[in-house]
N, C-alpha and C. Protein backbone atom coordinates (compact mmCIF):
# COMPACT_ATOMS: atom_id res chain seq x y z
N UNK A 1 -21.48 -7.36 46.31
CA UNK A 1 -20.75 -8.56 45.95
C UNK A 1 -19.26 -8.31 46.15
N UNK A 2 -18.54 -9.55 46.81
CA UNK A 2 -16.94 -9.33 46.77
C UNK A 2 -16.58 -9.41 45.66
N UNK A 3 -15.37 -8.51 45.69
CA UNK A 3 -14.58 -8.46 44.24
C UNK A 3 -14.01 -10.35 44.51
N UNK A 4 -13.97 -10.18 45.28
CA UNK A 4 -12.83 -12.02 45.33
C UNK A 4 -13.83 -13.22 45.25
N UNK A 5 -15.52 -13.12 44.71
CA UNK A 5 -16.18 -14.18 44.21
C UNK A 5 -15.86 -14.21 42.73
N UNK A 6 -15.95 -15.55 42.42
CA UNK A 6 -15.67 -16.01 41.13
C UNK A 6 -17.04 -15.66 40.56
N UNK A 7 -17.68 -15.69 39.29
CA UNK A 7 -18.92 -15.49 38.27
C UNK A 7 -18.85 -16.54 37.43
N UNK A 8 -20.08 -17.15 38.29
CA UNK A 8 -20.52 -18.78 37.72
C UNK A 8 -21.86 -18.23 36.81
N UNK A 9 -22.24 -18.53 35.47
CA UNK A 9 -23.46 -18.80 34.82
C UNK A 9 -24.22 -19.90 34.42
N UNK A 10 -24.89 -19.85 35.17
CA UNK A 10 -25.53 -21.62 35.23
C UNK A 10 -27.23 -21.67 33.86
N UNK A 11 -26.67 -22.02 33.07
CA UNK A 11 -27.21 -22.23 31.89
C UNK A 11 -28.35 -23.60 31.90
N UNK A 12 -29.45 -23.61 32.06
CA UNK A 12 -30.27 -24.70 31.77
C UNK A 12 -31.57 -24.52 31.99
N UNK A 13 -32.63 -24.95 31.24
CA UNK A 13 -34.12 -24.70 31.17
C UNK A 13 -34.84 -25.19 32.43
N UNK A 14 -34.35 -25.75 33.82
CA UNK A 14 -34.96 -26.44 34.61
C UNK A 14 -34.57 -25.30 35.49
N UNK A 15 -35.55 -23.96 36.09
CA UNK A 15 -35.16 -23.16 37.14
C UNK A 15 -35.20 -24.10 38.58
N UNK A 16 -35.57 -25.20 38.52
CA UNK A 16 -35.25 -25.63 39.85
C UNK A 16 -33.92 -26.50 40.17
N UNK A 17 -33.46 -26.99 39.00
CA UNK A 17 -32.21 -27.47 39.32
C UNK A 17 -31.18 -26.30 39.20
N UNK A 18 -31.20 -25.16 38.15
CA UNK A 18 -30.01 -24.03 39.05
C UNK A 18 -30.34 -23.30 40.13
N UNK A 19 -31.36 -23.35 40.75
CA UNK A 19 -31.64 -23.19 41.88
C UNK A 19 -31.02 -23.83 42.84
N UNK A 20 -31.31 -25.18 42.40
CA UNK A 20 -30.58 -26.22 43.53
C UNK A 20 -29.15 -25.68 43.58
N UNK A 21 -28.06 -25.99 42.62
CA UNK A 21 -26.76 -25.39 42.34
C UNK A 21 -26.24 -24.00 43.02
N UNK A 22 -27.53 -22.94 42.41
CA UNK A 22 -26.95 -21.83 43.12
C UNK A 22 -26.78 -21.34 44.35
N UNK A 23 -27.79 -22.53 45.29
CA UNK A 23 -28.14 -22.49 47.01
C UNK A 23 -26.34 -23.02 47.13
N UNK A 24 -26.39 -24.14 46.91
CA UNK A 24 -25.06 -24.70 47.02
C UNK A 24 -23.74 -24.10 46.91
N UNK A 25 -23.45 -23.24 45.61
CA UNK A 25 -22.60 -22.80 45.60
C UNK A 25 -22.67 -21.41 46.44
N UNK A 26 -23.54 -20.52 46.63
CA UNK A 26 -23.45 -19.17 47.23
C UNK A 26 -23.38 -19.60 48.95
N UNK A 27 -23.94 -20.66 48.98
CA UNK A 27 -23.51 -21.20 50.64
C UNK A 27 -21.72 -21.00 51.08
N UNK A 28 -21.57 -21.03 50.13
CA UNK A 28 -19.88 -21.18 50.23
C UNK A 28 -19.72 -20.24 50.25
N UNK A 29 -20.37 -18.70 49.39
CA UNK A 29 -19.69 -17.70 49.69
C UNK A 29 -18.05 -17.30 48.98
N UNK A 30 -18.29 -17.99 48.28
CA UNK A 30 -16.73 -17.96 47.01
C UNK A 30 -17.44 -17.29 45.62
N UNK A 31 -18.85 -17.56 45.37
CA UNK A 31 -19.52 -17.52 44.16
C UNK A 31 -20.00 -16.49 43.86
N UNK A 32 -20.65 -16.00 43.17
CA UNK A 32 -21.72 -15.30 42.32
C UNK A 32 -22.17 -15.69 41.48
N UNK A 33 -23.58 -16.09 41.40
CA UNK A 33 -24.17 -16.81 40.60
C UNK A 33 -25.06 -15.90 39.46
N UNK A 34 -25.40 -16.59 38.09
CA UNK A 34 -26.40 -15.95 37.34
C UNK A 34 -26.94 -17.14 36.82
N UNK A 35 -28.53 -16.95 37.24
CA UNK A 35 -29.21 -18.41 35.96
C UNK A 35 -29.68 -17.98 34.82
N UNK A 36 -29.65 -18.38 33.40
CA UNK A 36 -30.10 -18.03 32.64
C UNK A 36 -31.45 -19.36 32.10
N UNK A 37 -32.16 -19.38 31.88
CA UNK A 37 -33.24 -21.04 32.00
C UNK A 37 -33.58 -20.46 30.37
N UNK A 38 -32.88 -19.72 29.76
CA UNK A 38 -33.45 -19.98 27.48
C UNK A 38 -31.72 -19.67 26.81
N UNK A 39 -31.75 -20.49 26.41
CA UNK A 39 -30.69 -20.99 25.59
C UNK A 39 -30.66 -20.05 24.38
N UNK A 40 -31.54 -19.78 24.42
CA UNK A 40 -31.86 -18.31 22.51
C UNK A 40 -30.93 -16.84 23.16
N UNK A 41 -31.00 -16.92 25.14
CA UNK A 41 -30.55 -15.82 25.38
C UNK A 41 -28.85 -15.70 26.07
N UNK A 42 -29.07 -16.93 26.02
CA UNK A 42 -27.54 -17.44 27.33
C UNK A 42 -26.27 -16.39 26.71
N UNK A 43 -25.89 -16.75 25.48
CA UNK A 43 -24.39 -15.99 24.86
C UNK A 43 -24.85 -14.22 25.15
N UNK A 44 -25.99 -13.65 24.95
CA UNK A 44 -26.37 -12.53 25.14
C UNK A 44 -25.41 -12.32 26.59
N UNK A 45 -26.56 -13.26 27.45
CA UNK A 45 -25.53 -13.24 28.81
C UNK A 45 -24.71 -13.22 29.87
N UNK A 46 -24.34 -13.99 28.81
CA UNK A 46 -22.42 -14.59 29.13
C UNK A 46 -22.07 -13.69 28.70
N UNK A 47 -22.31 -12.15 27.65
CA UNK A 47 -21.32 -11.22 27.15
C UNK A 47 -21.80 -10.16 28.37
N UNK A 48 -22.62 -10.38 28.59
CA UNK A 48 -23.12 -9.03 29.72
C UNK A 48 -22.47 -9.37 31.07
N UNK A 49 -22.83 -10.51 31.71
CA UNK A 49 -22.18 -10.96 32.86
C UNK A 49 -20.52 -11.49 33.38
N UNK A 50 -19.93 -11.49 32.16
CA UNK A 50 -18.75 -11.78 32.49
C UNK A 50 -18.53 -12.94 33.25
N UNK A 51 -18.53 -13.89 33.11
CA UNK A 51 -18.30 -15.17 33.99
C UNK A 51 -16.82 -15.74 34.12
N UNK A 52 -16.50 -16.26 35.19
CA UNK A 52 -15.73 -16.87 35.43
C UNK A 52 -15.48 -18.72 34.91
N UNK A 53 -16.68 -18.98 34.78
CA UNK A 53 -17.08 -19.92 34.62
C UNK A 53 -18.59 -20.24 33.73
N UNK A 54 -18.67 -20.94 33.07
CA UNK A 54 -20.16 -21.08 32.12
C UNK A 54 -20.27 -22.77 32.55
N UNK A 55 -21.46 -23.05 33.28
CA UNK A 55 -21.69 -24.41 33.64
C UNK A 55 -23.21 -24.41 32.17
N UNK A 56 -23.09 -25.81 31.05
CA UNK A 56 -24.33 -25.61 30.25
C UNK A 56 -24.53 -27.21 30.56
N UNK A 57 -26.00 -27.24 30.88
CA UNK A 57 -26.67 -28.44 31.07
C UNK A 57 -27.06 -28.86 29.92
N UNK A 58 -25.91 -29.67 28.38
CA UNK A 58 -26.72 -29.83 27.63
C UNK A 58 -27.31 -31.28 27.41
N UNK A 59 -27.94 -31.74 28.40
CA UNK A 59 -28.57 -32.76 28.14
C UNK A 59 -29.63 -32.70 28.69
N UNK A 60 -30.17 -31.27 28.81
CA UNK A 60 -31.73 -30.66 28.86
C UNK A 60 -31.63 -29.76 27.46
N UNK A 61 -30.55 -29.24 27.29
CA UNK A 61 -30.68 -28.37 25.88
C UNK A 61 -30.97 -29.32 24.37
N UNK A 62 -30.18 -30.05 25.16
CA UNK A 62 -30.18 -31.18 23.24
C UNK A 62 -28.96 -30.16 22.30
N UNK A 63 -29.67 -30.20 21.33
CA UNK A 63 -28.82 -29.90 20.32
C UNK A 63 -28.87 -27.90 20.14
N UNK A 64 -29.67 -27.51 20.97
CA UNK A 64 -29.62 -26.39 21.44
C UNK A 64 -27.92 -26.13 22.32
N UNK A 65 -28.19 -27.04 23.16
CA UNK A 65 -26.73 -26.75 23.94
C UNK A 65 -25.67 -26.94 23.72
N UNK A 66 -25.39 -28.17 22.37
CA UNK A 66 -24.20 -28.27 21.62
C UNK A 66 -23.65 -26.72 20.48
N UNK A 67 -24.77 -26.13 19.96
CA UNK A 67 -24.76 -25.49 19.45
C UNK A 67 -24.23 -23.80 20.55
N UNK A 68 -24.68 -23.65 21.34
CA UNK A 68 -24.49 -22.92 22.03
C UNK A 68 -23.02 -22.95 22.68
N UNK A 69 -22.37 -24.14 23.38
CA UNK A 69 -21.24 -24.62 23.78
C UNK A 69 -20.11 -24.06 22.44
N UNK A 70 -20.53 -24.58 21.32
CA UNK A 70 -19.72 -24.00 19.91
C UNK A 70 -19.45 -22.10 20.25
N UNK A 71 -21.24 -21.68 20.53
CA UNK A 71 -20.97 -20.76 19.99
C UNK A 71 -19.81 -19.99 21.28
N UNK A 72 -20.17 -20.19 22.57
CA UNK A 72 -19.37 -19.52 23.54
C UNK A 72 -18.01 -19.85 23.11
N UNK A 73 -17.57 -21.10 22.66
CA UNK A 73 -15.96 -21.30 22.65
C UNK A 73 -15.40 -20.12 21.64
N UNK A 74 -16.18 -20.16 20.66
CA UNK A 74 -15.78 -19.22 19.15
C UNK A 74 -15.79 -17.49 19.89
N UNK A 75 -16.39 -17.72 20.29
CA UNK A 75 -16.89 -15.61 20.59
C UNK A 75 -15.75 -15.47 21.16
N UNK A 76 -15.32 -14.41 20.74
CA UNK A 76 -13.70 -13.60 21.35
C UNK A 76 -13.73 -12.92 22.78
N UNK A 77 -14.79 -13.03 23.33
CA UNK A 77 -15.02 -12.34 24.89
C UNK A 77 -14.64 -13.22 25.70
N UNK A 78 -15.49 -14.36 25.33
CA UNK A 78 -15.72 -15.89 25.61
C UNK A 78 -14.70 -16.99 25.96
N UNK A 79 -13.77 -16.73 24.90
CA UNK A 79 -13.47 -18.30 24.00
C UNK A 79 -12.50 -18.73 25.30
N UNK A 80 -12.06 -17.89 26.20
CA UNK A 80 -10.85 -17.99 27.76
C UNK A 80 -11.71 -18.82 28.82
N UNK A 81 -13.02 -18.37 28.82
CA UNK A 81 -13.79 -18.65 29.65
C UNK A 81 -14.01 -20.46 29.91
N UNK A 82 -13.98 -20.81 31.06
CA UNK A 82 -14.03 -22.22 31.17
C UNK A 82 -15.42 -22.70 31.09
N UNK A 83 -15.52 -23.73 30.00
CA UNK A 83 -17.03 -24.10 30.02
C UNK A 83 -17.22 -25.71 30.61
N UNK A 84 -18.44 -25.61 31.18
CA UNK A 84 -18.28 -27.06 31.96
C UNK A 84 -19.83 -27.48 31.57
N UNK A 85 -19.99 -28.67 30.45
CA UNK A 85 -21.29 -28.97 30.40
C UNK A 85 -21.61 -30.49 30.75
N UNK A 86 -22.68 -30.53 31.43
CA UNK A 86 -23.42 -31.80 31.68
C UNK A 86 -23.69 -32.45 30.51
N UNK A 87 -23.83 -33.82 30.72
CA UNK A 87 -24.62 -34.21 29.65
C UNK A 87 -24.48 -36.16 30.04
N UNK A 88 -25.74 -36.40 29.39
CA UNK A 88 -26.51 -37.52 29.39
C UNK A 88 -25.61 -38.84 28.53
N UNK A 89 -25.03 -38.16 27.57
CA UNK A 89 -25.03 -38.48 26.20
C UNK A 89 -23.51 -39.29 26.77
N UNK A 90 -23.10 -39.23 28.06
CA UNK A 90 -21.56 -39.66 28.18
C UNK A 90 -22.01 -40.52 30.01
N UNK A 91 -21.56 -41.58 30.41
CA UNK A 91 -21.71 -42.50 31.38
C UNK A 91 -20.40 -41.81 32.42
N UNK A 92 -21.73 -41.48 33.55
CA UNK A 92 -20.32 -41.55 34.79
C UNK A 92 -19.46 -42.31 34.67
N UNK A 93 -19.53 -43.92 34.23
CA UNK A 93 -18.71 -44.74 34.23
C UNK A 93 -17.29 -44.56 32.95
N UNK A 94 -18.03 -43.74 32.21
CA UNK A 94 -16.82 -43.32 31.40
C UNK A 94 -15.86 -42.27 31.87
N UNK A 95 -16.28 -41.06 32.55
CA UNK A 95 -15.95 -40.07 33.02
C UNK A 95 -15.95 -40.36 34.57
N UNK A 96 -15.32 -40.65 35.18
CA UNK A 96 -15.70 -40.89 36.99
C UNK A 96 -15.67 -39.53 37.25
N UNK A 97 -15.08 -38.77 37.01
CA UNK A 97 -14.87 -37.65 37.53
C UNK A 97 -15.08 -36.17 37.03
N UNK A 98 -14.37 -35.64 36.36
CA UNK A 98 -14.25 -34.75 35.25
C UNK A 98 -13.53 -35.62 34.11
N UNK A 99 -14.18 -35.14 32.42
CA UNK A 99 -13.23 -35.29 31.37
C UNK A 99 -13.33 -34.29 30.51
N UNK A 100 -12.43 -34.45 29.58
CA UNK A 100 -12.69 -33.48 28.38
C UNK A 100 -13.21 -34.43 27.31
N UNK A 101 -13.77 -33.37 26.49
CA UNK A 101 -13.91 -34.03 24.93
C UNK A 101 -14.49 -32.36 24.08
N UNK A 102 -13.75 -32.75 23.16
CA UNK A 102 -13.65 -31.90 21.44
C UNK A 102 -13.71 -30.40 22.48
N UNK A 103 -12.44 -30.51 23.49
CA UNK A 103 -12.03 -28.76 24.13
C UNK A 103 -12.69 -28.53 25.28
N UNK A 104 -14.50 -29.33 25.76
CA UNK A 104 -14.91 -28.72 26.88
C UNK A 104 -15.21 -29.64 28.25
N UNK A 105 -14.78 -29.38 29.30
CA UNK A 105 -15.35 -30.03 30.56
C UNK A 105 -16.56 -30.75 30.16
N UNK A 106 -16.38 -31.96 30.89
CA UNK A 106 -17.78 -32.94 31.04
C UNK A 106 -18.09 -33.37 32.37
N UNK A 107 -19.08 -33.42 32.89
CA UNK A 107 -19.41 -34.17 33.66
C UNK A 107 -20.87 -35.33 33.01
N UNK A 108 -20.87 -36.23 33.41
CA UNK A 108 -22.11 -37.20 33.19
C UNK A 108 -23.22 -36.93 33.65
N UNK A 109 -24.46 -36.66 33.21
CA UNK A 109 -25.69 -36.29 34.12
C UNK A 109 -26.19 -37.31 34.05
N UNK A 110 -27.30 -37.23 35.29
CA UNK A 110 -27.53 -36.65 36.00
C UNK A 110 -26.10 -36.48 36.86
N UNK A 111 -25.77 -35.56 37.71
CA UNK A 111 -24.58 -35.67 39.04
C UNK A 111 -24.71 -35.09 40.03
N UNK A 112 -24.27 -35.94 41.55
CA UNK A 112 -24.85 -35.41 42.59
C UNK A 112 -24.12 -34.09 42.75
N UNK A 113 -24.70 -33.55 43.54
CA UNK A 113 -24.14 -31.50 43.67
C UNK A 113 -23.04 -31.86 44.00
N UNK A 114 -22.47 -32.86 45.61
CA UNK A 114 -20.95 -32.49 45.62
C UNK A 114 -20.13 -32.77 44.24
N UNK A 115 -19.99 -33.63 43.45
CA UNK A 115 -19.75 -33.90 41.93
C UNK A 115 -19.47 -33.34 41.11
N UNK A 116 -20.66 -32.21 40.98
CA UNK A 116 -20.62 -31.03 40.62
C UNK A 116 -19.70 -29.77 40.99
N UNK A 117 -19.94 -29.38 42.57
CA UNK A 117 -19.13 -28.63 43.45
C UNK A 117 -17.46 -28.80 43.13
N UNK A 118 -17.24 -30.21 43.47
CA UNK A 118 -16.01 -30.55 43.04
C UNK A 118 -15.49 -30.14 41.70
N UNK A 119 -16.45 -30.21 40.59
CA UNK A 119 -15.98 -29.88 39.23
C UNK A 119 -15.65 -28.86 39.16
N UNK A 120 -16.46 -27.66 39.79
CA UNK A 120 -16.84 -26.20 39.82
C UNK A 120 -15.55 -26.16 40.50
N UNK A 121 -15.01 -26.41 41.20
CA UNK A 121 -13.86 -26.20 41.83
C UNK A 121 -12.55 -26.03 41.37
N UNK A 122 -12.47 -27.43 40.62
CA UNK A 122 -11.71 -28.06 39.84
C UNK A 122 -11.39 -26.91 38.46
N UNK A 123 -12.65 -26.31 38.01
CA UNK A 123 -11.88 -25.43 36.89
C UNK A 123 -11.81 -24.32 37.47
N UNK A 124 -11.98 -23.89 38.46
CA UNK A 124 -11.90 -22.46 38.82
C UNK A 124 -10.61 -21.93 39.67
N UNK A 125 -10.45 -22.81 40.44
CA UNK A 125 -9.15 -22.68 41.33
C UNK A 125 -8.07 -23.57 40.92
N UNK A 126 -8.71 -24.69 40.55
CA UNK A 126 -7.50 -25.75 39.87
C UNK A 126 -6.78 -26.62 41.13
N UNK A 127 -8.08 -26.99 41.98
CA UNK A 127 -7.93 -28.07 43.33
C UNK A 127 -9.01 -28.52 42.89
């Protein structure tokens, strides 16, 4: 792996949608990806893998992934780390793009990959 890929952890119980994500982003060749698909193990994770980035799908987690989102912000390894979670619970039409709310990245799910890509972008390089 290049030292000059960023460390994306793509957090969500559906191995075929970070699948989808991780084809996408390692195509680019900027990335390094890790999926984690159980939420009981993700912060374990995120302390082992060092990420650049924590993408959490919580609108497959539920209240698993709110809870988890808490816990990464709080952990002192963590709390720098940019977190970017999906979720159901908020209308593209509210968010067109990226927003924040209560400290973390949102995007609206479902969202198409470039959407995504763009977001992933957006906190990592800051274009």
């Amino acid at each position: 792996m290049s030292k000059s890929r960023k460390k994306i952890l793509l957090i969500d119980h559906e191995p075929r949608l970070t699948g989808t994500v991780r084809r996408a982003l390692e195509n680019s060749d900027r990335f390094a990806i890790h999926e984690e698909h159980d939420t009981a193990f993700a912060l374990q994770v995120a302390r082992w893998f060092h990420p650049d980035l924590i993408v959490v799908d919580q609108a497959a987690a539920g209240q698993d992934g709110e809870t988890l989102a808490q816990q990464l912000q709080s952990d002192g390894d963590l709390r720098d780390t940019p977190l970017l979670c999906l979720s159901n619970f908020i209308s593209e039409r509210d968010l067109l793009f990226a927003g924040t709310m209560a400290g973390y990245a949102f995007l609206a799910a479902p969202v198409g990959i470039e959407h995504l890509l763009r977001g992933i972008e957006q906190l990592i390089f800051g274009k």
